[in-house]
N, C-alpha and C. Protein backbone atom coordinates (compact mmCIF):
# COMPACT_ATOMS: atom_id res chain seq x y z
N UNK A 1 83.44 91.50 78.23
CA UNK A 1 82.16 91.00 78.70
C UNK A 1 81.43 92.03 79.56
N UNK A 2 82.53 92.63 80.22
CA UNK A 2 81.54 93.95 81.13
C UNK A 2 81.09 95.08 80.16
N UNK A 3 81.47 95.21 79.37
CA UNK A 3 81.30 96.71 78.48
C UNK A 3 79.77 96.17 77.77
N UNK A 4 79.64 94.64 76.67
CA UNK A 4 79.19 94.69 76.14
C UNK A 4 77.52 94.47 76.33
N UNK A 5 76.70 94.36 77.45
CA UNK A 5 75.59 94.84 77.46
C UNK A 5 75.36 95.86 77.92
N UNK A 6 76.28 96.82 78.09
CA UNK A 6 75.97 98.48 78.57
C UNK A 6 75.81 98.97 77.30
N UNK A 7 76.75 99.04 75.57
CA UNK A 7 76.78 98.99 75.19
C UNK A 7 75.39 98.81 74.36
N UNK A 8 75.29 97.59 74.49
CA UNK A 8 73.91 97.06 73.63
C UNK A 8 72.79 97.38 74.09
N UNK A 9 72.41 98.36 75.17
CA UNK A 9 71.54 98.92 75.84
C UNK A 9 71.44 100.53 75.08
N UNK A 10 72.85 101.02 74.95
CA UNK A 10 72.57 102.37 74.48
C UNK A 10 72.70 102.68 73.16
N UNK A 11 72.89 101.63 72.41
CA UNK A 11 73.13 102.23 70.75
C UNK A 11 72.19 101.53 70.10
N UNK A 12 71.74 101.82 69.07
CA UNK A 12 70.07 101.18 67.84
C UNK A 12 71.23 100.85 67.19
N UNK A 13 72.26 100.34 67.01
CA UNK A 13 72.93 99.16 65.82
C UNK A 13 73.23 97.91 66.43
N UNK A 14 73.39 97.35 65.50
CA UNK A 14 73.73 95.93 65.78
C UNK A 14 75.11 95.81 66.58
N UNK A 15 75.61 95.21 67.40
CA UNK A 15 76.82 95.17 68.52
C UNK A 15 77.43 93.88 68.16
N UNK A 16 78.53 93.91 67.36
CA UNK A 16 79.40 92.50 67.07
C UNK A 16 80.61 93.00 68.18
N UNK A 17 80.80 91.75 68.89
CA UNK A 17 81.51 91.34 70.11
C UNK A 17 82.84 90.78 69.51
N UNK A 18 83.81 91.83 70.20
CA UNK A 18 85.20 91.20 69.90
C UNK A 18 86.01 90.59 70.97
N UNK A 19 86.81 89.75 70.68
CA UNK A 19 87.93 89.81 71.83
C UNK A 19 87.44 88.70 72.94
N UNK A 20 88.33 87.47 73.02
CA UNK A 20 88.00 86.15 73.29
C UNK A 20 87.03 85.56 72.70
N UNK A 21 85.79 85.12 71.66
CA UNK A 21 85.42 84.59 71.13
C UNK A 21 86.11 83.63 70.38
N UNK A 22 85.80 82.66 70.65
CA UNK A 22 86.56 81.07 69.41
C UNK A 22 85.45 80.27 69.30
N UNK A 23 84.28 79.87 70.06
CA UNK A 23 83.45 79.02 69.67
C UNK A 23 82.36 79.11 69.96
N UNK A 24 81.08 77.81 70.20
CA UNK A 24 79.74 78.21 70.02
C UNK A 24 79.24 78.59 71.84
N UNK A 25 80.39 78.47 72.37
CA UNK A 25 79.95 78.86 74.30
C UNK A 25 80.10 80.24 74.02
N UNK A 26 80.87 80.37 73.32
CA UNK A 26 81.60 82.14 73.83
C UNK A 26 80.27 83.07 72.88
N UNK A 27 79.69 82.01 72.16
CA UNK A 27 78.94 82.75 70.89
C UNK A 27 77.84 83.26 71.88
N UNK A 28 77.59 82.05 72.62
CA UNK A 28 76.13 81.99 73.20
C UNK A 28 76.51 83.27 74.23
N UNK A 29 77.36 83.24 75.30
CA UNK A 29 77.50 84.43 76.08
C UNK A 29 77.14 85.50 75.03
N UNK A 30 78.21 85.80 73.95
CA UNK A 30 77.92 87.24 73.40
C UNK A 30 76.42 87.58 73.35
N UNK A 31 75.71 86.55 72.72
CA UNK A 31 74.41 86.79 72.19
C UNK A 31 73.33 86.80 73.58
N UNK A 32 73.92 86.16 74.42
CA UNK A 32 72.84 86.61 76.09
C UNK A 32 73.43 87.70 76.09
N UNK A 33 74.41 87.93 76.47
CA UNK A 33 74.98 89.87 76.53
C UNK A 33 74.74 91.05 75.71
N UNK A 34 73.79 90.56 74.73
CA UNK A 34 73.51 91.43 73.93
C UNK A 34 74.01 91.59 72.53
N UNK A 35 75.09 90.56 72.11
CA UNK A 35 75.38 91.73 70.61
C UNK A 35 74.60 90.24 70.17
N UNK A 36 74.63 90.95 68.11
CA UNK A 36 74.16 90.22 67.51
C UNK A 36 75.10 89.14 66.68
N UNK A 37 76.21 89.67 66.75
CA UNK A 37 77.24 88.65 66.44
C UNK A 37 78.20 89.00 67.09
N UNK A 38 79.45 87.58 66.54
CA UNK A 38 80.65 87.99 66.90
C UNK A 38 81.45 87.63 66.13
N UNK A 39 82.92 88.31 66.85
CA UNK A 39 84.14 88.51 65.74
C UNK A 39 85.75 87.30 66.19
N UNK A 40 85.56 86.71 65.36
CA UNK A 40 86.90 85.31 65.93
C UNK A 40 88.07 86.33 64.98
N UNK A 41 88.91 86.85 66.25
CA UNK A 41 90.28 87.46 65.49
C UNK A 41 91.67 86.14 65.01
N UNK A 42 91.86 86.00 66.77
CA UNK A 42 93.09 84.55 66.81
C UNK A 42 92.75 83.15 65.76
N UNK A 43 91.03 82.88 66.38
CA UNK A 43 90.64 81.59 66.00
C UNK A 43 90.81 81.65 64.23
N UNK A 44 90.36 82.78 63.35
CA UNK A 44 90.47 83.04 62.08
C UNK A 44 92.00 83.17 61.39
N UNK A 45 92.71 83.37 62.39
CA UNK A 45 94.88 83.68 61.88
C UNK A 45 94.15 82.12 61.43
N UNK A 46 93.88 81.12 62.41
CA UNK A 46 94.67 79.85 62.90
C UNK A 46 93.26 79.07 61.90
N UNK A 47 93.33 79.10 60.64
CA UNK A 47 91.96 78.50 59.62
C UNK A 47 93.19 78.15 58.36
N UNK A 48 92.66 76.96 57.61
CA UNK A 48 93.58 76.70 56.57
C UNK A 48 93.69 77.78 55.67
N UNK A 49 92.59 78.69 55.27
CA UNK A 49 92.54 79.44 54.42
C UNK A 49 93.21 81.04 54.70
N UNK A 50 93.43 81.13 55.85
CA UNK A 50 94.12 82.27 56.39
C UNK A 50 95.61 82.68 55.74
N UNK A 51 95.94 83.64 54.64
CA UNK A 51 96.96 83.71 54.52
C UNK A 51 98.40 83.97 55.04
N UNK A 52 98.48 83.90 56.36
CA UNK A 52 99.43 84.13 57.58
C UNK A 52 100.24 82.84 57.26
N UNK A 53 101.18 83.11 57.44
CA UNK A 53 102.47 81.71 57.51
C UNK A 53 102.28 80.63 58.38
N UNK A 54 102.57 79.15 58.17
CA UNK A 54 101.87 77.95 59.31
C UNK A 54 103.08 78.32 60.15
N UNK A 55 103.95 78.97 60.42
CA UNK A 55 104.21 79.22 61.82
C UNK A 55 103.78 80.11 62.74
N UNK A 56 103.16 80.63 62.60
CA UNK A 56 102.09 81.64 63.01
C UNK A 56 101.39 80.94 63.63
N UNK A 57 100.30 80.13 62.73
CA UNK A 57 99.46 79.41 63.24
C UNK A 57 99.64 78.15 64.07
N UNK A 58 100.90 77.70 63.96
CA UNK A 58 100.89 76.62 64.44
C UNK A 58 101.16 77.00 65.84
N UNK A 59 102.02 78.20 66.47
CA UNK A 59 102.27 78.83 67.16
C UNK A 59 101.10 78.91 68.25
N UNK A 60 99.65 79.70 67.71
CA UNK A 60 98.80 79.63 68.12
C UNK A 60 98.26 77.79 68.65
N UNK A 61 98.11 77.17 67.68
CA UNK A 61 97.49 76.04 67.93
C UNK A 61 98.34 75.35 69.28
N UNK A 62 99.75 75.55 69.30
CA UNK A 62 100.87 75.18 70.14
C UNK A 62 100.40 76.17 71.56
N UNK A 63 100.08 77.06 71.64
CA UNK A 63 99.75 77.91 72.84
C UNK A 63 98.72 77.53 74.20
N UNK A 64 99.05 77.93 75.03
CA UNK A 64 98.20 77.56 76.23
C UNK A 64 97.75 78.84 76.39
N UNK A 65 97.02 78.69 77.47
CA UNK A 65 96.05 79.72 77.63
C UNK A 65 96.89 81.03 78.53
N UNK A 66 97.69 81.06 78.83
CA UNK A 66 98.79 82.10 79.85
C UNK A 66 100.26 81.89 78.70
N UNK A 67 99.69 81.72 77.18
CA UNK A 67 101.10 81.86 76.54
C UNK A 67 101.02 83.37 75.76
N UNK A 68 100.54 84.54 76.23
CA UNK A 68 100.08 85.57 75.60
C UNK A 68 100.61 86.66 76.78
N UNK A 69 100.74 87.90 76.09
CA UNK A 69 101.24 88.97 76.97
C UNK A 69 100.67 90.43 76.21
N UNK A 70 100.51 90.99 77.46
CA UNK A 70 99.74 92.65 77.24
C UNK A 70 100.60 93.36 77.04
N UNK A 71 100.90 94.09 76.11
CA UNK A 71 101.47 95.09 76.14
C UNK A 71 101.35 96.35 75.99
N UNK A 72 102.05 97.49 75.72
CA UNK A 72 101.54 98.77 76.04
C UNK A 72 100.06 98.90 76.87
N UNK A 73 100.52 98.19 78.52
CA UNK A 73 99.38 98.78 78.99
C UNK A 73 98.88 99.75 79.68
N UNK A 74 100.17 101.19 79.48
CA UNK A 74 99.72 102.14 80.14
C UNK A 74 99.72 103.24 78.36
N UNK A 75 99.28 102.62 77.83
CA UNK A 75 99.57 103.45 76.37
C UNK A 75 98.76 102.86 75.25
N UNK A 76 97.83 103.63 74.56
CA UNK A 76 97.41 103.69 73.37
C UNK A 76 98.60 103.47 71.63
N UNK A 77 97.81 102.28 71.49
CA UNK A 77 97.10 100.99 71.72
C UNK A 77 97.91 100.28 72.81
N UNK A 78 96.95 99.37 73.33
CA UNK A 78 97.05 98.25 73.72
C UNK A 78 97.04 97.07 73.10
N UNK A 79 97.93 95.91 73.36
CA UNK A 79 98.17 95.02 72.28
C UNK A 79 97.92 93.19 72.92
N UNK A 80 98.00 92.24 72.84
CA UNK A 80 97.77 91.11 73.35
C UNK A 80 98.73 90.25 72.10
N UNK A 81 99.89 89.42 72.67
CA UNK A 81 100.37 88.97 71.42
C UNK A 81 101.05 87.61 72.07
N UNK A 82 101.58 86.85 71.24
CA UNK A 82 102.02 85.59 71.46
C UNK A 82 102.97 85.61 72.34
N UNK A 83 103.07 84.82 73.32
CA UNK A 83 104.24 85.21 74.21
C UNK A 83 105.69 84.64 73.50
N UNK A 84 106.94 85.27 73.37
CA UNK A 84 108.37 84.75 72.66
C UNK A 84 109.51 85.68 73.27
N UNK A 85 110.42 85.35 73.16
CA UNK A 85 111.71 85.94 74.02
C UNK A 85 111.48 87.68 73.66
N UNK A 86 111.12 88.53 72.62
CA UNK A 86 110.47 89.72 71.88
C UNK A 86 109.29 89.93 72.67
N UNK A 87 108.45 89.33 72.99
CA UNK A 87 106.88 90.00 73.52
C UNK A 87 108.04 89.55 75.49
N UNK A 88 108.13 88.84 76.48
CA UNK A 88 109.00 88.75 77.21
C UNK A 88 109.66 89.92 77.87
N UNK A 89 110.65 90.18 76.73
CA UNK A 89 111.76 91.42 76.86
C UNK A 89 110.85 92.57 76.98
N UNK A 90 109.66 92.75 76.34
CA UNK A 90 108.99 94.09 76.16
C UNK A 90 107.94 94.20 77.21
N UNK A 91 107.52 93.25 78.23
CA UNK A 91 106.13 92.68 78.87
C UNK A 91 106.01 94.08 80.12
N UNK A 92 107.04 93.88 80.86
CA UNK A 92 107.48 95.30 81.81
C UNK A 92 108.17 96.38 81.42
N UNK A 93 108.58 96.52 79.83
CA UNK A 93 108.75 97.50 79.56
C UNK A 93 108.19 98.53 79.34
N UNK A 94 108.24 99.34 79.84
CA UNK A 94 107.13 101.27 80.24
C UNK A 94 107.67 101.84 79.19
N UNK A 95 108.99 101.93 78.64
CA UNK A 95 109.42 103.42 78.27
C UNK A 95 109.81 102.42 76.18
N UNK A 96 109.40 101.49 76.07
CA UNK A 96 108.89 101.48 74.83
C UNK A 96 107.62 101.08 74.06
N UNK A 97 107.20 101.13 73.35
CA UNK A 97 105.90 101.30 72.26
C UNK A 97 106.30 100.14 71.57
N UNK A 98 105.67 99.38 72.05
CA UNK A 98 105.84 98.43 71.41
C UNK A 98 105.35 98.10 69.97
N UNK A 99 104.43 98.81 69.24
CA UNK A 99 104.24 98.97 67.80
C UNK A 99 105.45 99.09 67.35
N UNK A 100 107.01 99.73 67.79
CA UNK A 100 107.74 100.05 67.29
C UNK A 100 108.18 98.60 66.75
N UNK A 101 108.26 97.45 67.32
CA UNK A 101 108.42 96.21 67.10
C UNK A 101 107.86 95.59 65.86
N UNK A 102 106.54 96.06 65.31
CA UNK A 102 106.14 95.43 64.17
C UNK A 102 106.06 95.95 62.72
N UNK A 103 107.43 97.06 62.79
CA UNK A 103 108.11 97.29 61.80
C UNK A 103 108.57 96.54 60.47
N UNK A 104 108.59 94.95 60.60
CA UNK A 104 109.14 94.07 60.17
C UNK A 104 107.80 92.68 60.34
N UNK A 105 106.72 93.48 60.76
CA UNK A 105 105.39 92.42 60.50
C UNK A 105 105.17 92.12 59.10
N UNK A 106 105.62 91.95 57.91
CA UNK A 106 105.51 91.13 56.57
C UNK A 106 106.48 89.97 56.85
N UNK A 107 107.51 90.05 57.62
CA UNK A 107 108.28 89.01 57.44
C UNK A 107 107.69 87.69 58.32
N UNK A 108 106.97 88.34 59.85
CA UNK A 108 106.27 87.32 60.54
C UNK A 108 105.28 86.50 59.67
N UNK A 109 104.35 87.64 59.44
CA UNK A 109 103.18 87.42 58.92
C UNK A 109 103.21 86.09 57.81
N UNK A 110 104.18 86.62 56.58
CA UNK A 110 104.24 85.76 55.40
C UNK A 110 104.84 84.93 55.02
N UNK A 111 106.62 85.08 55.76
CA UNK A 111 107.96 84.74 55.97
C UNK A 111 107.64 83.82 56.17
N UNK A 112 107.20 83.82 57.85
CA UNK A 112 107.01 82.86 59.03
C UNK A 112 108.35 82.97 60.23
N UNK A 113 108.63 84.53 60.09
CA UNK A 113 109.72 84.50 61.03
C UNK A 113 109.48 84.82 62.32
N UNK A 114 109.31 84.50 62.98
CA UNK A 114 108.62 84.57 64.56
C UNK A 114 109.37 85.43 65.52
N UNK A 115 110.38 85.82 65.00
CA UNK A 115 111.31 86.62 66.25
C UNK A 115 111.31 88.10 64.71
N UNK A 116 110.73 88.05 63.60
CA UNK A 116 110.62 89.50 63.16
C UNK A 116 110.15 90.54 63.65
N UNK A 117 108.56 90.48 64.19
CA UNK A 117 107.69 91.34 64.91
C UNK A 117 107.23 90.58 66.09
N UNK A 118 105.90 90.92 66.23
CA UNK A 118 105.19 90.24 67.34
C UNK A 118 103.74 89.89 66.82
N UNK A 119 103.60 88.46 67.08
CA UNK A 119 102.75 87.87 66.73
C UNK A 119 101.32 88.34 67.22
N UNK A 120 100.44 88.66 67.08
CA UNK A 120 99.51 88.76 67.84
C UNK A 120 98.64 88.19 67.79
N UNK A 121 98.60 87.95 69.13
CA UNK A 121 97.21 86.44 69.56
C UNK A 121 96.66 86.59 71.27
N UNK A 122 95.20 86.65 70.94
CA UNK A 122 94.35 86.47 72.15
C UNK A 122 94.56 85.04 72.96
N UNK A 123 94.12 85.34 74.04
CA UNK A 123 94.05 84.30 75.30
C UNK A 123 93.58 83.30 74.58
N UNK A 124 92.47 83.43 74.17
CA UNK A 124 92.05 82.52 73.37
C UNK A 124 92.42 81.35 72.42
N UNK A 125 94.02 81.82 72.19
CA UNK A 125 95.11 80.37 71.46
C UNK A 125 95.15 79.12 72.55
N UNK A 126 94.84 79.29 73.65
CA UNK A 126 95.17 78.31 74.34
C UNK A 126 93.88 77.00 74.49
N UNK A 127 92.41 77.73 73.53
CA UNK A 127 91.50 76.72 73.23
C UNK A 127 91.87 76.83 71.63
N UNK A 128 92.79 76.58 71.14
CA UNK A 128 92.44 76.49 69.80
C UNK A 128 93.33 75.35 69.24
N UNK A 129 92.63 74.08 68.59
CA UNK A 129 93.66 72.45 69.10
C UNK A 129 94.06 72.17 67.53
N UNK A 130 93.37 72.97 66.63
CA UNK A 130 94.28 72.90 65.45
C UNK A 130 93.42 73.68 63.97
N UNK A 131 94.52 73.98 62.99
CA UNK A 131 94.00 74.90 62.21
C UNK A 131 93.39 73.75 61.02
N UNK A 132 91.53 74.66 61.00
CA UNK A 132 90.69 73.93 60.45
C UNK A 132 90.52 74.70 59.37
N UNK A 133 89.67 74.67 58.60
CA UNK A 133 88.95 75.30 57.44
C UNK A 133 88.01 76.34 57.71
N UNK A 134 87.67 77.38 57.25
CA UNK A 134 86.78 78.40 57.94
C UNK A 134 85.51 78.20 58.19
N UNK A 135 84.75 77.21 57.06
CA UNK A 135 83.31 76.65 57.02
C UNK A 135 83.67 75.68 57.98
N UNK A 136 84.35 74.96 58.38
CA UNK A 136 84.61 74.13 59.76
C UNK A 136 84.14 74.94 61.10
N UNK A 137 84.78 75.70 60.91
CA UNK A 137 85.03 76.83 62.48
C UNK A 137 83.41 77.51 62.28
N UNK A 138 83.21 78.28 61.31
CA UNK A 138 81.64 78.79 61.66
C UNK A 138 80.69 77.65 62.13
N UNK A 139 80.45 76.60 61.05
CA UNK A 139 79.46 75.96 60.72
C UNK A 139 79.66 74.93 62.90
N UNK A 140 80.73 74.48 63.30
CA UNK A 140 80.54 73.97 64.26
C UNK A 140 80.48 75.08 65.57
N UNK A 141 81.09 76.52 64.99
CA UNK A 141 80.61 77.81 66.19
C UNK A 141 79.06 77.37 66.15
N UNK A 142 78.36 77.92 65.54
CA UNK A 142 77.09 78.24 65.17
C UNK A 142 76.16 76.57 65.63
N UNK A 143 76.69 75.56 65.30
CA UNK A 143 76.24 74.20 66.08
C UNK A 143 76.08 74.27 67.20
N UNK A 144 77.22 74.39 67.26
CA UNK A 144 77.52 74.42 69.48
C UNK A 144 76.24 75.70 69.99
N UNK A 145 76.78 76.67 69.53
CA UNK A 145 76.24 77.90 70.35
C UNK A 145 74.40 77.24 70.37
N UNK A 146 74.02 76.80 69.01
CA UNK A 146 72.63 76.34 69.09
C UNK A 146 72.40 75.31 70.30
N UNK A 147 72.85 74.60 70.71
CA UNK A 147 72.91 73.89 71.41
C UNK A 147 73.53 74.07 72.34
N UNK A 148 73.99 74.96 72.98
CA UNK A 148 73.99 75.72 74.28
C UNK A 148 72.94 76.10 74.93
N UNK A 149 72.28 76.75 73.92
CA UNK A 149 71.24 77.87 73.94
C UNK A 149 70.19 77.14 74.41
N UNK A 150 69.99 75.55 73.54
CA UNK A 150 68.65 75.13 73.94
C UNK A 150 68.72 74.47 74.87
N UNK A 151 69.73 73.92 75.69
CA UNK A 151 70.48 72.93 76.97
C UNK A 151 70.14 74.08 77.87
N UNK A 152 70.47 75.38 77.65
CA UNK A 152 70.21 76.46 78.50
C UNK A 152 68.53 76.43 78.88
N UNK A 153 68.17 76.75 78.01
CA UNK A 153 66.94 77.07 77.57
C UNK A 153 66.03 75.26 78.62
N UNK A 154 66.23 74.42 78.04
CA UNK A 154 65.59 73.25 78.85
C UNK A 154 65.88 73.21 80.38
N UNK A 155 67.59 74.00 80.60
CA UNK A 155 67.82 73.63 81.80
C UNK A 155 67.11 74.36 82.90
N UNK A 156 67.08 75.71 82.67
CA UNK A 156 66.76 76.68 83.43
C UNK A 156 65.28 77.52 83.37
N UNK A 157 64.81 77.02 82.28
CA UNK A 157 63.18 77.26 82.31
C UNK A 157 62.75 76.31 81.86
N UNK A 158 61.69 76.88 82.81
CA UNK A 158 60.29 75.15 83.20
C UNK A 158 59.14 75.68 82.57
């Protein structure tokens, strides 16, 4: 949120906003902050049509909002993933890379084996109450955010 109207101030392209977005509040921030869209990473795993394994997703849908952990955060990349005894063990660990862990991401991913790699999922699993259809998730993003906008819009100018 801090980067992205500095951002949308200095570049002539369009600025799609990543990273916590799931619905039509978060839409409306992006779009006062400047970009012209945005990008649902977690909220899209967790869609019927998503080919990721339903333990994955259900995982997510099962998550609270502090069920997620940073990792590699003194090291390129940086990662945000489901919290499990694997993301845990690795959370204060400095002296491994944790990419080394998702060696075995086909088996999470498709399997549905949850202790193969590391799941990865934004803060954002902890608003997400169950896996819908993708025209579900846009069509009621894009509702809401309209109606943010104009609640905004009535509330605060006269």
């Amino acid at each position: 949120m801090v980067l992205l109207p500095l951002v949308a101030s200095k570049v002539e392209v369009p600025v799609i906003a990543a990273g916590g977005f799931v619905d039509g509040r978060t839409m409306a921030a992006a779009l006062a902050l400047g970009a012209e869209a945005i990008q649902m990473g977690t909220r899209m795993v967790a869609t019927v049509e998503s080919p990721i394994h339903e333990n994955w997703k259900q995982a997510i849908v099962d998550a609270s909002e502090t069920d997620t952990v940073l990792l590699n955060r003194h090291a390129a990349p940086s990662l945000r993933v489901l919290r499990t005894d694997r993301s845990n063990a690795l959370e204060f660990d400095t002296s491994t890379n944790a990419m080394e862990h998702m060696a075995r991401h086909s088996e999470l991913y498709f399997g549905g084996d949850m202790d193969a790699a590391l799941a990865l999922g934004g803060a954002v699993a902890g608003r997400i109450e169950s896996i819908e259809p993708v025209a579900d998730v846009i069509k009621n993003c894009s509702n809401e955010c309209l109606e943010v906008l104009r609640n905004l819009g009535s509330t605060y100018v006269k």
